[in-house]
N, C-alpha and C. Protein backbone atom coordinates (compact mmCIF):
# COMPACT_ATOMS: atom_id res chain seq x y z
N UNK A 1 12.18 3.10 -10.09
CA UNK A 1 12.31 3.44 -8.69
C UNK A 1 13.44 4.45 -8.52
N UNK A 2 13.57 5.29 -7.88
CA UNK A 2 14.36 6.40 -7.63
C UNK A 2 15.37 5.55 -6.46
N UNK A 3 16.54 6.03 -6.78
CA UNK A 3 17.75 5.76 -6.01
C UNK A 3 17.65 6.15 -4.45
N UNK A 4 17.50 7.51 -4.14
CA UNK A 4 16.86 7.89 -3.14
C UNK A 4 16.14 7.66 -2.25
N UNK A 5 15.06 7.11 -2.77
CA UNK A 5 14.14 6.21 -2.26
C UNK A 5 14.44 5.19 -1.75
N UNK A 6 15.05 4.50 -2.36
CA UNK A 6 15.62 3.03 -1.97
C UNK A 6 16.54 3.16 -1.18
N UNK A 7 17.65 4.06 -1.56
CA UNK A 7 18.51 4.12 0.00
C UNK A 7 18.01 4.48 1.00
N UNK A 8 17.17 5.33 1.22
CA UNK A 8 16.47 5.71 2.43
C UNK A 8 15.58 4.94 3.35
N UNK A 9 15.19 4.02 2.58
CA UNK A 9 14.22 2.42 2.83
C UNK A 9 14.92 1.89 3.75
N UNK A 10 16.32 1.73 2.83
CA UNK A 10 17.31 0.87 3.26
C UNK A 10 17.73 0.82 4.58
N UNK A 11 17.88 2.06 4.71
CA UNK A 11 18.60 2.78 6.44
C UNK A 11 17.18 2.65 7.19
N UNK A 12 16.06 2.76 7.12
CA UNK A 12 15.08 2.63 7.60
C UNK A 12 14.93 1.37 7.97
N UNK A 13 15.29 0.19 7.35
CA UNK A 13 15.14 -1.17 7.50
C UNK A 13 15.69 -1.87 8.32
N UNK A 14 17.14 -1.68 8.34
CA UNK A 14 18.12 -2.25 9.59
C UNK A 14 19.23 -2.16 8.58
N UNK A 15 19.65 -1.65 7.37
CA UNK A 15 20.47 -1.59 7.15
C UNK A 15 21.65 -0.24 7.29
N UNK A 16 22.66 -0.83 7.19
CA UNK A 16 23.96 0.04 7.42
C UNK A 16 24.87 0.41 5.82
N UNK A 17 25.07 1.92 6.06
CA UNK A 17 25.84 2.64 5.00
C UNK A 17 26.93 2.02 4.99
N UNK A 18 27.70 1.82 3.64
CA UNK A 18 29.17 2.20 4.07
C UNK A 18 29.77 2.53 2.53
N UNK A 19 30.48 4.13 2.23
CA UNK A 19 30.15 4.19 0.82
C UNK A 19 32.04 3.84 0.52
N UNK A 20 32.09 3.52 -0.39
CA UNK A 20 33.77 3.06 -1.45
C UNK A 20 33.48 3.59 -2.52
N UNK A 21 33.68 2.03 -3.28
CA UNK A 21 33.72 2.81 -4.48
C UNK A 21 31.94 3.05 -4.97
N UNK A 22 30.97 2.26 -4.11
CA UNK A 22 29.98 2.31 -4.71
C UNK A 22 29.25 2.70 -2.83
N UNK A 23 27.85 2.82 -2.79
CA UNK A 23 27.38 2.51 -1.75
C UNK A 23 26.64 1.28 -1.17
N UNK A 24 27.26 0.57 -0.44
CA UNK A 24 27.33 -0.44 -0.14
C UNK A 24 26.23 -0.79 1.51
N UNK A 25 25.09 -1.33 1.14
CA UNK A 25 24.01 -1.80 2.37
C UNK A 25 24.34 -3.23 3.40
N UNK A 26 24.53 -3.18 4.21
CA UNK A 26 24.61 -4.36 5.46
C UNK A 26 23.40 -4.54 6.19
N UNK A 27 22.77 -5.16 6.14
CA UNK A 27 21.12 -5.84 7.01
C UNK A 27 21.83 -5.96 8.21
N UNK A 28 21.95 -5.27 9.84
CA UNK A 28 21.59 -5.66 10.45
C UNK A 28 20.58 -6.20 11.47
N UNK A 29 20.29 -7.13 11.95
CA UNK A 29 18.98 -7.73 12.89
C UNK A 29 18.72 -7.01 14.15
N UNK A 30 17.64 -7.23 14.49
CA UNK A 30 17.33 -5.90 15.64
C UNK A 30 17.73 -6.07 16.57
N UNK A 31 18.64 -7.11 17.24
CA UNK A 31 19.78 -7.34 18.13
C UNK A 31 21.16 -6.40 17.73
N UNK A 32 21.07 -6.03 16.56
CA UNK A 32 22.64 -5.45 16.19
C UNK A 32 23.39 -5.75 15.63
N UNK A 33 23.14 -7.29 15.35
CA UNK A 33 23.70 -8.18 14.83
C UNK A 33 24.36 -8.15 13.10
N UNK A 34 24.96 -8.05 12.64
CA UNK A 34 25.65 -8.45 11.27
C UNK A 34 25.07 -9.31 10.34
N UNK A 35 24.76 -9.37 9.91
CA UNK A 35 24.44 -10.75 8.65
C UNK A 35 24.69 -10.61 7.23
N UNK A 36 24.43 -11.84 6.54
CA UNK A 36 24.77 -11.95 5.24
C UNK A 36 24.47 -11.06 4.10
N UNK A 37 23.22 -10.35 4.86
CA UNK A 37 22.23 -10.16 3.69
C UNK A 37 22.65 -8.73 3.38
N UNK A 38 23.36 -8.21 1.82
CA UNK A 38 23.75 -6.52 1.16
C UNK A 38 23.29 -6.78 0.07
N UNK A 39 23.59 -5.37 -0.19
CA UNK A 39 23.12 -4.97 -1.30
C UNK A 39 24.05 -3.43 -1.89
N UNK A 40 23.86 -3.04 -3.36
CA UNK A 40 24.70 -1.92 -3.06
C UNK A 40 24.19 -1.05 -3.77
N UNK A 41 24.46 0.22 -4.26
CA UNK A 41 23.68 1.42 -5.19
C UNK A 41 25.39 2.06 -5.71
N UNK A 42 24.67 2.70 -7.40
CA UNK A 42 25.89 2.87 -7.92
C UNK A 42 25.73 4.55 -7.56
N UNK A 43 27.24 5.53 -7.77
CA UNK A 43 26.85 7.15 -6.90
C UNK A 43 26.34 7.84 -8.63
N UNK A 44 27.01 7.33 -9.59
CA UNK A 44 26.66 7.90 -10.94
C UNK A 44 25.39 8.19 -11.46
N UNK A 45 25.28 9.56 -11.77
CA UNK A 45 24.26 10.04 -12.02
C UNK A 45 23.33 9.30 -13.16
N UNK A 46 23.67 8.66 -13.74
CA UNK A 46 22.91 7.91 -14.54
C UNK A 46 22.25 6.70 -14.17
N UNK A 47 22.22 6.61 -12.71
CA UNK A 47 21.64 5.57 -11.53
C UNK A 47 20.76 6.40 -10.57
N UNK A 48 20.15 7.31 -10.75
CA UNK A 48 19.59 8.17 -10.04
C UNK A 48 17.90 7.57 -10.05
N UNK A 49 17.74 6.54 -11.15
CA UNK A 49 16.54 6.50 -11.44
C UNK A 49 17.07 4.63 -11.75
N UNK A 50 16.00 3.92 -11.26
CA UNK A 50 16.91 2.24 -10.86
C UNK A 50 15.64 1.68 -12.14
N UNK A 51 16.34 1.11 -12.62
CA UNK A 51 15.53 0.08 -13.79
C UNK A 51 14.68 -1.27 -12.98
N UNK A 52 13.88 -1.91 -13.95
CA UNK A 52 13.76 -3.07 -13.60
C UNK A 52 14.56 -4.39 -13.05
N UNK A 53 15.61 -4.84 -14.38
CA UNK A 53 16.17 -5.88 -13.77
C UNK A 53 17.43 -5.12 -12.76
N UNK A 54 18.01 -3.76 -12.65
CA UNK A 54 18.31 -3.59 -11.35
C UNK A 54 17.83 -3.13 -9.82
N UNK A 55 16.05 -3.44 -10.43
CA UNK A 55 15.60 -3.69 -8.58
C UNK A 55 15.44 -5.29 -8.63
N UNK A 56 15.19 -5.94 -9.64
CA UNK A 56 15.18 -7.30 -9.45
C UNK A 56 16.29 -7.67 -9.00
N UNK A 57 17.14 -7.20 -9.13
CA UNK A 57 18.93 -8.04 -8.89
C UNK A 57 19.22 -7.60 -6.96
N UNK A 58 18.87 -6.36 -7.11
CA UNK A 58 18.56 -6.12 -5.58
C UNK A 58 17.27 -7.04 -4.79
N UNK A 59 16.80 -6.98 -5.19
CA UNK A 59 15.84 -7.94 -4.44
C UNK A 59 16.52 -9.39 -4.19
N UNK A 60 16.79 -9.71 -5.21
CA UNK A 60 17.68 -11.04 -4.92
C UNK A 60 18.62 -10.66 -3.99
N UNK A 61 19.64 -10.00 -3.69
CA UNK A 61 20.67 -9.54 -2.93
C UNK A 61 20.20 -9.43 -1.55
N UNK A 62 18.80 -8.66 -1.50
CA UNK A 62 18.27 -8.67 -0.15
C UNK A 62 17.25 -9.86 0.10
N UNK A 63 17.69 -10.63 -0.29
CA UNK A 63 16.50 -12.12 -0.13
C UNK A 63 14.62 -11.84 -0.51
N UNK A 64 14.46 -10.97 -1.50
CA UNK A 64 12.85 -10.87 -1.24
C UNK A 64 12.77 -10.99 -2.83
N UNK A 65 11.37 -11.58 -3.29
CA UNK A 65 11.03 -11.35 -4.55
C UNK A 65 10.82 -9.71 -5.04
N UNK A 66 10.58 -9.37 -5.83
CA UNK A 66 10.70 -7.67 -6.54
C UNK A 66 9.22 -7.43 -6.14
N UNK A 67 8.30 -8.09 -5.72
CA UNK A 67 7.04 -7.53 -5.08
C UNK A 67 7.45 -7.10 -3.91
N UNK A 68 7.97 -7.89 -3.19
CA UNK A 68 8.42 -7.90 -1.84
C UNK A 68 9.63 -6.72 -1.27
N UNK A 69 10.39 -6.58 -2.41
CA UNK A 69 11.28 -5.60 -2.31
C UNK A 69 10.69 -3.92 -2.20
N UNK A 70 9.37 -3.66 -3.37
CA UNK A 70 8.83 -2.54 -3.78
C UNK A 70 7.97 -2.31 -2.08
N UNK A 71 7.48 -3.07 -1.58
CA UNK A 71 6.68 -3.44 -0.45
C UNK A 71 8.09 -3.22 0.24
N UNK A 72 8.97 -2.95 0.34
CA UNK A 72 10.16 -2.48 1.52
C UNK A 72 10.37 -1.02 1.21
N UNK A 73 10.40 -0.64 -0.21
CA UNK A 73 10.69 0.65 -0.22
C UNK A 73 9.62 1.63 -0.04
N UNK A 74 8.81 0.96 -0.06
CA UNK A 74 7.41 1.93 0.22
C UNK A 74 6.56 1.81 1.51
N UNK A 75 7.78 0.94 2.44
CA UNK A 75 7.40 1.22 4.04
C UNK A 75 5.94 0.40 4.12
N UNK A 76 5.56 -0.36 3.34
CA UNK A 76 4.65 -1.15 3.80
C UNK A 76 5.03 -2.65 4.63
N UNK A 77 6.18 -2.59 4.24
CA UNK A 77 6.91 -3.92 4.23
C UNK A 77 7.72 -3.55 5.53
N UNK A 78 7.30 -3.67 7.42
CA UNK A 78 7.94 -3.10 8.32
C UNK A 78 9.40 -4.31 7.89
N UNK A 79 10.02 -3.41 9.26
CA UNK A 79 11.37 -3.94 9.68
C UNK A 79 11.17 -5.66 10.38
N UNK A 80 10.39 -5.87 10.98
CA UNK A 80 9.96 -6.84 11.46
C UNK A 80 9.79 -8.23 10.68
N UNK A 81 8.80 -7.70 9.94
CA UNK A 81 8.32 -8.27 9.15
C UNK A 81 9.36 -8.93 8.07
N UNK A 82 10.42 -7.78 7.76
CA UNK A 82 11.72 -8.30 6.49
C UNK A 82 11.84 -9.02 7.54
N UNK A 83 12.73 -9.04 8.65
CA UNK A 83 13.50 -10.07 9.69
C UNK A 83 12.68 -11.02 9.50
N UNK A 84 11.37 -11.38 9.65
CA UNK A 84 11.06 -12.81 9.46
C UNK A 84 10.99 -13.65 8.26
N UNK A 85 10.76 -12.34 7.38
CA UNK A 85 10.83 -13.40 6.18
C UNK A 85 12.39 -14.25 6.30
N UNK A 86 13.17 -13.24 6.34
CA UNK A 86 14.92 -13.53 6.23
C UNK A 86 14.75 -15.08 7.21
N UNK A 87 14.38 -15.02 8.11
CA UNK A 87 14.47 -15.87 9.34
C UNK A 87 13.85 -17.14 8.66
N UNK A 88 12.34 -17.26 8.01
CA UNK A 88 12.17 -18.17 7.40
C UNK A 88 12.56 -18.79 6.36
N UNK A 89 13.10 -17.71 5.63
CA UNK A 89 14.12 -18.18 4.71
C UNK A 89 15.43 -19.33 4.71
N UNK A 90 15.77 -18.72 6.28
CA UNK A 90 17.32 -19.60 6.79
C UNK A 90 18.50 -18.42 6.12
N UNK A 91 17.96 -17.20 6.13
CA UNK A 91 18.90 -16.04 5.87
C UNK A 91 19.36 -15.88 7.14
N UNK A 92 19.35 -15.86 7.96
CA UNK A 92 19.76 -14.66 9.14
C UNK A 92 19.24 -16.13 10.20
């Protein structure tokens, strides 16, 4: 999966930038709201292109299995739709 991609998902989703030492994702809920649920991306060029077990580790981070995650970055997976899973989860 391309780095790119995935950050761009990300901001698409309800999440919020905030870059340090790495770039760092915040889920907020479509109230505005804050919650538990990040995730982060490394800026080093040798992360430009995301492996397996580091979209699996993100997926865990954002509460979804790695089906469920690929189904977020590829906009099949609305904004809505993450919020409820999260919600049924007892994430958010």
């Amino acid at each position: 999966m391309q780095r790119d991609d995935v950050e761009s998902a990300l901001l698409r989703k309800g999440f919020q930038k905030n870059n340090t030492d790495h770039s760092y994702y915040q889920f907020f809920d479509k109230n505005g709201k804050k919650t538990i649920v990040n995730t982060k991306t490394s800026f080093g060029s040798k992360y430009k292109m995301l492996g397996s077990p580091l979209v699996a580790q993100m997926a865990r981070q954002c509460k979804l299995t790695k089906a469920q995650f690929q189904q977020l970055v590829e906009c099949t997976l609305s904004h809505e739709n993450y919020e409820k899973i999260l919600n049924d989860g007892g994430h958010i």
